[in-house]
PDB file of N, CA and C in Angstrom:
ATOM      1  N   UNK A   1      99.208 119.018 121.932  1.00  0.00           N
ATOM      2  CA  UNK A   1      99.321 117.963 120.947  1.00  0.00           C
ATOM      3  C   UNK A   1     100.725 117.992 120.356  1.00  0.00           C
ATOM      4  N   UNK A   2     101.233 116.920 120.115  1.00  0.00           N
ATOM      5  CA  UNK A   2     102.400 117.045 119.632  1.00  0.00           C
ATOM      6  C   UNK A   2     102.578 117.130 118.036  1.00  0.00           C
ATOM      7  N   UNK A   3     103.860 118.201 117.676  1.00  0.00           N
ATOM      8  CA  UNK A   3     103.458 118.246 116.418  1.00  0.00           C
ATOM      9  C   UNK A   3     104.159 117.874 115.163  1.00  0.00           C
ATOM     10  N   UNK A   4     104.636 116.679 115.869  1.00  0.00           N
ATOM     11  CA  UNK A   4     104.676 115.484 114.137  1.00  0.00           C
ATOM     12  C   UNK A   4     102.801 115.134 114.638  1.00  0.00           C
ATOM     13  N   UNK A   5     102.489 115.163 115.298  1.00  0.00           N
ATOM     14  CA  UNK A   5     100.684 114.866 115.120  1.00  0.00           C
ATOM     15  C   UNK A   5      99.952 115.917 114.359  1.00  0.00           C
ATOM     16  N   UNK A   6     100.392 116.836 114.362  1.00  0.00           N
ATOM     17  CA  UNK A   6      99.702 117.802 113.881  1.00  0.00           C
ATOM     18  C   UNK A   6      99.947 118.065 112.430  1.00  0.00           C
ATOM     19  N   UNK A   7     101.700 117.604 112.290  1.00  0.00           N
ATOM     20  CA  UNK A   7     102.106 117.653 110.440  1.00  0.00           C
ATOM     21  C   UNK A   7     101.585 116.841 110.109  1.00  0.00           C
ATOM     22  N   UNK A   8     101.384 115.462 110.950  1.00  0.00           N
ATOM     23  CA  UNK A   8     100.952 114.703 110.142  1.00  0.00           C
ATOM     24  C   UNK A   8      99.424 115.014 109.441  1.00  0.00           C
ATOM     25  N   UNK A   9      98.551 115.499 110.309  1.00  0.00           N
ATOM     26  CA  UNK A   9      97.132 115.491 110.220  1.00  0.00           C
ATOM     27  C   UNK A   9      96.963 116.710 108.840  1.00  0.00           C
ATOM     28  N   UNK A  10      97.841 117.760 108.918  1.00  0.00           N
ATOM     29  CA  UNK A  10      98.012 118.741 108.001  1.00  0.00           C
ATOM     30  C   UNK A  10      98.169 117.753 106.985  1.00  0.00           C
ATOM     31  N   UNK A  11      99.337 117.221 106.421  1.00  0.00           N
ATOM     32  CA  UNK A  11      99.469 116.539 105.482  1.00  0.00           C
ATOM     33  C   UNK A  11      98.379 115.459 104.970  1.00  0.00           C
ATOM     34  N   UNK A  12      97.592 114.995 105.765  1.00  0.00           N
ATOM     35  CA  UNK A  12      96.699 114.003 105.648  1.00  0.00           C
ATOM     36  C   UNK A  12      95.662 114.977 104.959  1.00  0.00           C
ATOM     37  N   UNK A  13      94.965 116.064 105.637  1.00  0.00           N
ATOM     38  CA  UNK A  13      93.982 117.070 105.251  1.00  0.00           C
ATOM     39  C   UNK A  13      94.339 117.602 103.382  1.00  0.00           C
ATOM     40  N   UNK A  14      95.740 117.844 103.133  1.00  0.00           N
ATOM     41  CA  UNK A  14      96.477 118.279 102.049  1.00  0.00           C
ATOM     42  C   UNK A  14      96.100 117.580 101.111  1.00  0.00           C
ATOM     43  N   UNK A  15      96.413 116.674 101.489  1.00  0.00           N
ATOM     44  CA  UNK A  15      96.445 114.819 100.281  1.00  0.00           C
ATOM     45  C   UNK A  15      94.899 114.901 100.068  1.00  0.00           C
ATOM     46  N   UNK A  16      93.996 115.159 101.103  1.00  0.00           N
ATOM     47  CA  UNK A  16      92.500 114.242 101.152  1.00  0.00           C
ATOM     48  C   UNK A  16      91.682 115.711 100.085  1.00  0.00           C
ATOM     49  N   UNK A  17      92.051 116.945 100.359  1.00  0.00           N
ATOM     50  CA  UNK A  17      91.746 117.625  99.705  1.00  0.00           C
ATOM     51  C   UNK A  17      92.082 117.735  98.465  1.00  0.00           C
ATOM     52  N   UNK A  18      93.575 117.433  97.952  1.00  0.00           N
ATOM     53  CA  UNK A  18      93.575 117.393  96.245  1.00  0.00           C
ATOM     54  C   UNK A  18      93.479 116.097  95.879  1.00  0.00           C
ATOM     55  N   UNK A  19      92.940 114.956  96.533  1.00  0.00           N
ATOM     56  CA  UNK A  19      91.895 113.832  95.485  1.00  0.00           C
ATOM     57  C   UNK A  19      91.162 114.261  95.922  1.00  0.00           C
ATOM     58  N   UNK A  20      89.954 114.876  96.373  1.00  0.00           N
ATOM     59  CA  UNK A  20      88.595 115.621  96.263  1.00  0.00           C
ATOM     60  C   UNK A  20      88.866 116.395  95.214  1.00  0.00           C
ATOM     61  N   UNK A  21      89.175 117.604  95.147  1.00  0.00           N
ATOM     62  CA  UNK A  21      89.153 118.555  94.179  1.00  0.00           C
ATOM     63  C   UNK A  21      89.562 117.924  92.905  1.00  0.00           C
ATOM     64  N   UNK A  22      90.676 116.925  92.735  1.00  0.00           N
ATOM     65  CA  UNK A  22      90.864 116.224  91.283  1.00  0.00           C
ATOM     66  C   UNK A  22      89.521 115.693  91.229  1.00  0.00           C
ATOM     67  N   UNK A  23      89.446 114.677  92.129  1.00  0.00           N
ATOM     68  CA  UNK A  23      88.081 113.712  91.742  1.00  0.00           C
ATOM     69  C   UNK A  23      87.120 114.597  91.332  1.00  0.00           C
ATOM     70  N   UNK A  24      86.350 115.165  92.006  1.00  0.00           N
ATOM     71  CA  UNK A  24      85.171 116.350  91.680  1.00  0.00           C
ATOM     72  C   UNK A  24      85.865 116.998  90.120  1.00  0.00           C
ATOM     73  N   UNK A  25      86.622 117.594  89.720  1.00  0.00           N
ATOM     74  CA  UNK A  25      86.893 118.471  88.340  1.00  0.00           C
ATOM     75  C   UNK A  25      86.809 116.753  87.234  1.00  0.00           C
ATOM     76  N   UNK A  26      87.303 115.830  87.669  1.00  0.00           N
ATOM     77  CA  UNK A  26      87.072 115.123  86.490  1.00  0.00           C
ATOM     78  C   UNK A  26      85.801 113.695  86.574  1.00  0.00           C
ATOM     79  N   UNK A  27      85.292 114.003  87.338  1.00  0.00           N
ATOM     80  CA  UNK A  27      83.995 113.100  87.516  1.00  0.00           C
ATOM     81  C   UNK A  27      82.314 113.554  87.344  1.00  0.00           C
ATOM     82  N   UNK A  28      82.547 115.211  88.085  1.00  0.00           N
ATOM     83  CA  UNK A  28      81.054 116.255  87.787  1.00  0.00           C
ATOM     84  C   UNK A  28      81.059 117.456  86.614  1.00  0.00           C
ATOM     85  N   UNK A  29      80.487 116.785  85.984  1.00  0.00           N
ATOM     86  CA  UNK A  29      80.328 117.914  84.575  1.00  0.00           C
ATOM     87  C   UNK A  29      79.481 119.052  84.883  1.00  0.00           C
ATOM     88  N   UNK A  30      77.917 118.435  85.156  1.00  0.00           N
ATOM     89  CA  UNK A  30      77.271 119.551  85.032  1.00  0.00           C
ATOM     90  C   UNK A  30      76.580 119.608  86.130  1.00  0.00           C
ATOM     91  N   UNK A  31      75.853 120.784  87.161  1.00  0.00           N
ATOM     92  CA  UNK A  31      74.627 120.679  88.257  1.00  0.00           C
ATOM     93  C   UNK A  31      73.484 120.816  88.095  1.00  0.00           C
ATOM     94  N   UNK A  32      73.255 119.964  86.526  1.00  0.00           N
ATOM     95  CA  UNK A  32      71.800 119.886  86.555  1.00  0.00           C
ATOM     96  C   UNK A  32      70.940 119.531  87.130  1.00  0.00           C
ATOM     97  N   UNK A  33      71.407 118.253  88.443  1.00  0.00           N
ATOM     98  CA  UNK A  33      70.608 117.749  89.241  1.00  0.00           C
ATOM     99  C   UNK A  33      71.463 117.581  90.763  1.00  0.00           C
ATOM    100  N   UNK A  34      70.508 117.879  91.487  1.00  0.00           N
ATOM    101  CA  UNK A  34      70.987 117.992  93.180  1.00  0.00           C
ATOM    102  C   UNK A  34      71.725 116.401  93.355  1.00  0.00           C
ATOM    103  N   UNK A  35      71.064 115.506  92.737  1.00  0.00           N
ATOM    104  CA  UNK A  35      71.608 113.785  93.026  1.00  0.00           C
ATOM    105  C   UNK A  35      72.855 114.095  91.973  1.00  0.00           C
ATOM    106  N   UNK A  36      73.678 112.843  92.359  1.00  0.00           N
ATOM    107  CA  UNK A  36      75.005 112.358  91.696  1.00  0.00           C
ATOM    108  C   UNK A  36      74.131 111.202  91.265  1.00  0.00           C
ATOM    109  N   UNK A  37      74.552 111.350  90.045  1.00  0.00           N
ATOM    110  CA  UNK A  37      74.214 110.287  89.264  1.00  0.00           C
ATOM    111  C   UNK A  37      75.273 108.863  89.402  1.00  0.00           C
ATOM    112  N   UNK A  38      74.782 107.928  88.924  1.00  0.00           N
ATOM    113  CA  UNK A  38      75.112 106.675  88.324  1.00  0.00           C
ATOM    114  C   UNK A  38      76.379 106.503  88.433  1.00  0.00           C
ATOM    115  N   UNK A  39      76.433 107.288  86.907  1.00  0.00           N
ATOM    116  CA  UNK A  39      78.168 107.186  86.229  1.00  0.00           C
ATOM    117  C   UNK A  39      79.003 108.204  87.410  1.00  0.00           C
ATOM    118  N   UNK A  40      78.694 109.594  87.220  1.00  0.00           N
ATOM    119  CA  UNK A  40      79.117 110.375  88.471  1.00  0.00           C
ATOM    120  C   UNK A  40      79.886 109.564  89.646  1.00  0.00           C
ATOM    121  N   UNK A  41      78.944 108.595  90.332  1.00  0.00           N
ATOM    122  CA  UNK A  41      79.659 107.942  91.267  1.00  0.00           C
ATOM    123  C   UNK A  41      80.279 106.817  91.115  1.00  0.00           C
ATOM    124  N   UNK A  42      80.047 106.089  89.852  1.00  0.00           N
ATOM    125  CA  UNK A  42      81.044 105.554  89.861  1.00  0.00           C
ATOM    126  C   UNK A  42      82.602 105.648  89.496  1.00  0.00           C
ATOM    127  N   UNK A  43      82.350 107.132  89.279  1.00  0.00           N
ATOM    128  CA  UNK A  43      83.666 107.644  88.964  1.00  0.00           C
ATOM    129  C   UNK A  43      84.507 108.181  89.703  1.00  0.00           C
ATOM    130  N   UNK A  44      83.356 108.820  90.835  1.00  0.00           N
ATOM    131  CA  UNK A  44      84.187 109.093  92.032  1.00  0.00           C
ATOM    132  C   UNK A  44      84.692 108.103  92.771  1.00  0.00           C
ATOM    133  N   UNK A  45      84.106 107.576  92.862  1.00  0.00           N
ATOM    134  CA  UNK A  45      84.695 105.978  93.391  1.00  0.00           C
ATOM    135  C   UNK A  45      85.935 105.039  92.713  1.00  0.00           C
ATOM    136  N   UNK A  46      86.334 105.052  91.406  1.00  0.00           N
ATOM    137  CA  UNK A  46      87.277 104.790  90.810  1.00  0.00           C
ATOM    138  C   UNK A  46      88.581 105.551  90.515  1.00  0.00           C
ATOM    139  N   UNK A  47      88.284 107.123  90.460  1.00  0.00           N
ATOM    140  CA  UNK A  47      89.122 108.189  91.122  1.00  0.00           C
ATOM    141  C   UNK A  47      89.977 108.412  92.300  1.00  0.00           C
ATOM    142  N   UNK A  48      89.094 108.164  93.792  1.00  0.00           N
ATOM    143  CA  UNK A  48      89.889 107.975  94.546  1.00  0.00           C
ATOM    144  C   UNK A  48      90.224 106.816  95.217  1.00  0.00           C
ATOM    145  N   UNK A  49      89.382 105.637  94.740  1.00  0.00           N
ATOM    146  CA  UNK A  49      90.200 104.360  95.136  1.00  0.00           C
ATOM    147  C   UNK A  49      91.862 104.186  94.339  1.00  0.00           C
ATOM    148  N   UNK A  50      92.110 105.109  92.874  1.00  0.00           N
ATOM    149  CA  UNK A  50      93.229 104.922  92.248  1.00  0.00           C
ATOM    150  C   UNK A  50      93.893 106.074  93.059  1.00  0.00           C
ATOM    151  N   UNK A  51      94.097 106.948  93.230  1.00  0.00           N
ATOM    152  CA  UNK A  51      94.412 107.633  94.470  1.00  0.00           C
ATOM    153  C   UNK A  51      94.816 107.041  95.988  1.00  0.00           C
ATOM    154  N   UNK A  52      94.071 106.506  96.496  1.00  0.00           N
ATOM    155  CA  UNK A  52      94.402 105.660  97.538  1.00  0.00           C
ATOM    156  C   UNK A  52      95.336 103.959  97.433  1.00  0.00           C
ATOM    157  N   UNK A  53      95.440 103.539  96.230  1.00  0.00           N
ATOM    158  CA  UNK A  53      96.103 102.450  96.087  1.00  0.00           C
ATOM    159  C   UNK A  53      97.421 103.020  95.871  1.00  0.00           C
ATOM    160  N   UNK A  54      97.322 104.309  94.904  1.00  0.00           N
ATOM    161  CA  UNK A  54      98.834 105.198  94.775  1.00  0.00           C
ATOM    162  C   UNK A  54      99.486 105.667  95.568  1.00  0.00           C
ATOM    163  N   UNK A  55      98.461 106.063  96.912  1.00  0.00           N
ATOM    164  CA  UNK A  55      98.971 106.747  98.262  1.00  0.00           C
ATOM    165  C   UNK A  55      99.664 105.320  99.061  1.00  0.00           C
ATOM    166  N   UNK A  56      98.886 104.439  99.075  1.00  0.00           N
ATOM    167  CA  UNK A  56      99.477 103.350  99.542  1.00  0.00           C
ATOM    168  C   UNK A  56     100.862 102.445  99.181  1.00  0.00           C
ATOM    169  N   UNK A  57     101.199 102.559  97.633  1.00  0.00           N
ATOM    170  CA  UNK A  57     102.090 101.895  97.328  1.00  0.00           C
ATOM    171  C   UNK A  57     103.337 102.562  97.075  1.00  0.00           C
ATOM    172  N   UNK A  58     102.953 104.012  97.462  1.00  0.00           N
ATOM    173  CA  UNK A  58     104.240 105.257  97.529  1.00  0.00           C
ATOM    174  C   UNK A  58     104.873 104.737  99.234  1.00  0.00           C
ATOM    175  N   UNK A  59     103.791 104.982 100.241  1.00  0.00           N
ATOM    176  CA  UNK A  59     104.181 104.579 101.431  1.00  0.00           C
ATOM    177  C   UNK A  59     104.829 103.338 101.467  1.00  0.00           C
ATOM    178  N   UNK A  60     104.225 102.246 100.874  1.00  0.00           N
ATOM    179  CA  UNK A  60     105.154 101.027 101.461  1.00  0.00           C
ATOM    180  C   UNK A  60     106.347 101.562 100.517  1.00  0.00           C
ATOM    181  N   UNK A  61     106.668 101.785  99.630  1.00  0.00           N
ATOM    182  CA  UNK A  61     107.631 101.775  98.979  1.00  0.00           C
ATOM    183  C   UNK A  61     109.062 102.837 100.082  1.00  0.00           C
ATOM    184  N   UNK A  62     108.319 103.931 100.437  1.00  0.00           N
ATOM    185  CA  UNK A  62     108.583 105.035 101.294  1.00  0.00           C
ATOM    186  C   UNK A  62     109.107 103.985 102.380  1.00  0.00           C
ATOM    187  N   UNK A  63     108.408 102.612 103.557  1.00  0.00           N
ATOM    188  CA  UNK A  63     109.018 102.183 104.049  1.00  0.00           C
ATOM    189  C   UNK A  63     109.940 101.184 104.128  1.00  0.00           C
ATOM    190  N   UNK A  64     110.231 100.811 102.446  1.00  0.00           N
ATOM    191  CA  UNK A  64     111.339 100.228 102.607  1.00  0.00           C
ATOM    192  C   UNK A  64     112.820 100.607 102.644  1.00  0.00           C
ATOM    193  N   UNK A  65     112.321 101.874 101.828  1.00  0.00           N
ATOM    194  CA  UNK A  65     113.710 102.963 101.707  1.00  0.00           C
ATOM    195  C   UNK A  65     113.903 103.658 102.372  1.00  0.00           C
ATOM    196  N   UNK A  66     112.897 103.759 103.118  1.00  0.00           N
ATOM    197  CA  UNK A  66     113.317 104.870 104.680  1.00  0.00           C
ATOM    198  C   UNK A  66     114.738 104.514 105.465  1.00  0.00           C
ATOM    199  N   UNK A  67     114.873 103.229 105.500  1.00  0.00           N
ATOM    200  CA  UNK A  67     116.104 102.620 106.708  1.00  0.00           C
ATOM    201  C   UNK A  67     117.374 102.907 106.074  1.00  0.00           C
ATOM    202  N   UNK A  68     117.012 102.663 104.603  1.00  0.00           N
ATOM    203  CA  UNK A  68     118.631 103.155 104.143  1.00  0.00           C
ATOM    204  C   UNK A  68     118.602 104.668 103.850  1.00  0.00           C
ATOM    205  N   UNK A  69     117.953 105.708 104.067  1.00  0.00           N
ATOM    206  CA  UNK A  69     117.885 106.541 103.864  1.00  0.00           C
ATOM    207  C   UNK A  69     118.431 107.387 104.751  1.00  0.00           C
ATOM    208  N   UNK A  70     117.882 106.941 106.314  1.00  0.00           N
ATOM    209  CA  UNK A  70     118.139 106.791 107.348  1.00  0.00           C
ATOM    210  C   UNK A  70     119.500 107.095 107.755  1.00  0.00           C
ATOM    211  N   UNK A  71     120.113 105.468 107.539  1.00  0.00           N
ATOM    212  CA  UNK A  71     121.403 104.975 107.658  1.00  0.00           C
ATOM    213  C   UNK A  71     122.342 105.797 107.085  1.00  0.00           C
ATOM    214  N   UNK A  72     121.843 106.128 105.637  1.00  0.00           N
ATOM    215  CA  UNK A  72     122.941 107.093 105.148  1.00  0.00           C
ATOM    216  C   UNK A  72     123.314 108.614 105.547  1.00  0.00           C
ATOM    217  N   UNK A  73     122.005 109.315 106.617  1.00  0.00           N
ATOM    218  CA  UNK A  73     122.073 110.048 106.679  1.00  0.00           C
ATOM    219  C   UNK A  73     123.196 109.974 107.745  1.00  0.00           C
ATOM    220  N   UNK A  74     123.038 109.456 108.357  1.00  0.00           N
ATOM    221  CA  UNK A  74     123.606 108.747 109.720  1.00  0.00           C
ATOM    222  C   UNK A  74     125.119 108.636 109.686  1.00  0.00           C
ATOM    223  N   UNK A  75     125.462 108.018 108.741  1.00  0.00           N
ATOM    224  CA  UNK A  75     126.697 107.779 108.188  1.00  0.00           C
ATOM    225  C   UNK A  75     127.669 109.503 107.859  1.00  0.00           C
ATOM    226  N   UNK A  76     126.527 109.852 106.984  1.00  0.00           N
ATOM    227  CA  UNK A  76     126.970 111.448 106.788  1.00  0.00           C
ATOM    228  C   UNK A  76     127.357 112.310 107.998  1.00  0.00           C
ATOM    229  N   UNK A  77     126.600 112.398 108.801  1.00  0.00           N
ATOM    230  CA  UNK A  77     127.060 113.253 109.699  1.00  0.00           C
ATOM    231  C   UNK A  77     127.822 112.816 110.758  1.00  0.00           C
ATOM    232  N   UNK A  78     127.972 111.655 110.650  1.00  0.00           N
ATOM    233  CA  UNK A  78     129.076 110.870 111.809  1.00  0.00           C
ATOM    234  C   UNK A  78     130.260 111.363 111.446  1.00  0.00           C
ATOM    235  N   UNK A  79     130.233 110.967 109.491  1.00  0.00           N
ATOM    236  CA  UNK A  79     131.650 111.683 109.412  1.00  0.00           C
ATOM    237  C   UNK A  79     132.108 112.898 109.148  1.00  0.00           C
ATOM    238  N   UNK A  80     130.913 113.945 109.181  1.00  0.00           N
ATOM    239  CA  UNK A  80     131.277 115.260 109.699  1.00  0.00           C
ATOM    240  C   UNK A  80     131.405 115.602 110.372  1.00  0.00           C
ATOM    241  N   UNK A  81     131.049 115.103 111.834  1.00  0.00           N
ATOM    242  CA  UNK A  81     130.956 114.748 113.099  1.00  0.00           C
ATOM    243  C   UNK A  81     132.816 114.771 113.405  1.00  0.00           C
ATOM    244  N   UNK A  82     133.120 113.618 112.808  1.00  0.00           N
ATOM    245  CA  UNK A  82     134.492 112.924 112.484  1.00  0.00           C
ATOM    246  C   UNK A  82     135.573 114.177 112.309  1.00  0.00           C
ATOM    247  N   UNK A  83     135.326 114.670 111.108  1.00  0.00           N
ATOM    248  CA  UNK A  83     135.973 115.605 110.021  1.00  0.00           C
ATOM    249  C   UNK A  83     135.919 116.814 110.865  1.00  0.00           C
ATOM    250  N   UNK A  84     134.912 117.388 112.227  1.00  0.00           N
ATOM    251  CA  UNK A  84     134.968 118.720 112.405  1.00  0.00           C
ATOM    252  C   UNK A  84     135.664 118.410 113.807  1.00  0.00           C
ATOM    253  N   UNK A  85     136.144 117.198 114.280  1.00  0.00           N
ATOM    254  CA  UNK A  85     136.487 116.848 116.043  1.00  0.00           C
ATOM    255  C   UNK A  85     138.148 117.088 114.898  1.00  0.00           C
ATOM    256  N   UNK A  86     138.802 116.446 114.372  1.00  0.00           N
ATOM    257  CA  UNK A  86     139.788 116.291 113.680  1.00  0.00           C
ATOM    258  C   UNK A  86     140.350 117.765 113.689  1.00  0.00           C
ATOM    259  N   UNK A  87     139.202 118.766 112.724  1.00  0.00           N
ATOM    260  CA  UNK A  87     139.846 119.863 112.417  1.00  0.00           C
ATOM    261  C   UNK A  87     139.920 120.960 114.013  1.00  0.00           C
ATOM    262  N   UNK A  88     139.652 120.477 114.602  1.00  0.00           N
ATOM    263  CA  UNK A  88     139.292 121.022 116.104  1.00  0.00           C
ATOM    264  C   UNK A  88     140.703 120.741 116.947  1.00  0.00           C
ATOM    265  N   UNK A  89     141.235 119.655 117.062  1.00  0.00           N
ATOM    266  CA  UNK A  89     142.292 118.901 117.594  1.00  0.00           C
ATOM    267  C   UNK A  89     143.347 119.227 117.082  1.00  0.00           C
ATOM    268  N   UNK A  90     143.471 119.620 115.362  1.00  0.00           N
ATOM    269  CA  UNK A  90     144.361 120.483 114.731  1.00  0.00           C
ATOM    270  C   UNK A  90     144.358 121.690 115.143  1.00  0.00           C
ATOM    271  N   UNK A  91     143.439 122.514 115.840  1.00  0.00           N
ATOM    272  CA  UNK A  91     143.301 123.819 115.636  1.00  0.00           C
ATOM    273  C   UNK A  91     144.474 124.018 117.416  1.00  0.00           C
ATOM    274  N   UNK A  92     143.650 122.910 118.506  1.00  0.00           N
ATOM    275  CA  UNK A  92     143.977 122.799 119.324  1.00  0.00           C
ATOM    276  C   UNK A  92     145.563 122.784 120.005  1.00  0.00           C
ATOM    277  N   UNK A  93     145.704 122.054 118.913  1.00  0.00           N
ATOM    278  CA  UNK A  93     147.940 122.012 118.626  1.00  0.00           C
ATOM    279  C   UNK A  93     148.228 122.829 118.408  1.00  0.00           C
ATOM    280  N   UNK A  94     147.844 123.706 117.346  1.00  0.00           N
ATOM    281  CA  UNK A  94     148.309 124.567 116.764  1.00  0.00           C
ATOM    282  C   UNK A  94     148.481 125.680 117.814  1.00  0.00           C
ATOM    283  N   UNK A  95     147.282 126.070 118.622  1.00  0.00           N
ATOM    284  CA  UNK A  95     147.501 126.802 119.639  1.00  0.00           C
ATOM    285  C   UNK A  95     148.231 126.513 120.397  1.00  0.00           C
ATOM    286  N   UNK A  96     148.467 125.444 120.972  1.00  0.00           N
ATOM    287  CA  UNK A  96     149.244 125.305 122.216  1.00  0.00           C
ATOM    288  C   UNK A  96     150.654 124.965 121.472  1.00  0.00           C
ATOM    289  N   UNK A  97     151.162 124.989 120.002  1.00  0.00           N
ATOM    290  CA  UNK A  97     152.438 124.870 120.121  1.00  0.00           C
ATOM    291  C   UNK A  97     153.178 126.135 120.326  1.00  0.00           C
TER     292      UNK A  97
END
């Protein structure tokens, strides 16, 4: 398996486990009864649907800024890229004068 598949799935497991564990600490008070009650679920349900609209609007946000993020990185190392052929070509003269 390849493993940006596998970070990814890690990361997915990461995320899905701390809205469970948030949701559960602030939705179940007590185990007085084997059923989830009423309110109980509707809280779990309002918990991680706000969770999942947050996960969602981080990502799109994540893909709009990705390209320039991208780009800049891009930019950066071109011109270190640049800056280390330069100091190389200097070094190169220097020897052979």
């Amino acid at each position: 398996m390849d493993s940006s598949v596998i970070r990814n799935m890690k990361d997915f497991q990461l995320l899905f486990n701390q809205m469970s564990e948030t949701c559960f600490k602030t939705c179940i008070g007590t185990f007085i009864s084997r059923d989830i009650s009423i309110n109980e679920a509707q809280c779990i349900e309002n918990c991680s649907g706000k969770h999942i609209h947050a996960n969602h609007k981080i990502m799109e946000i994540f893909m709009e800024v990705q390209p320039a993020i991208a780009r800049k990185s891009m930019e950066e190392f071109q011109k270190a890229q640049a800056a280390l052929e330069t100091t190389q070509k200097e070094q190169n003269l220097e020897n052979n004068a």
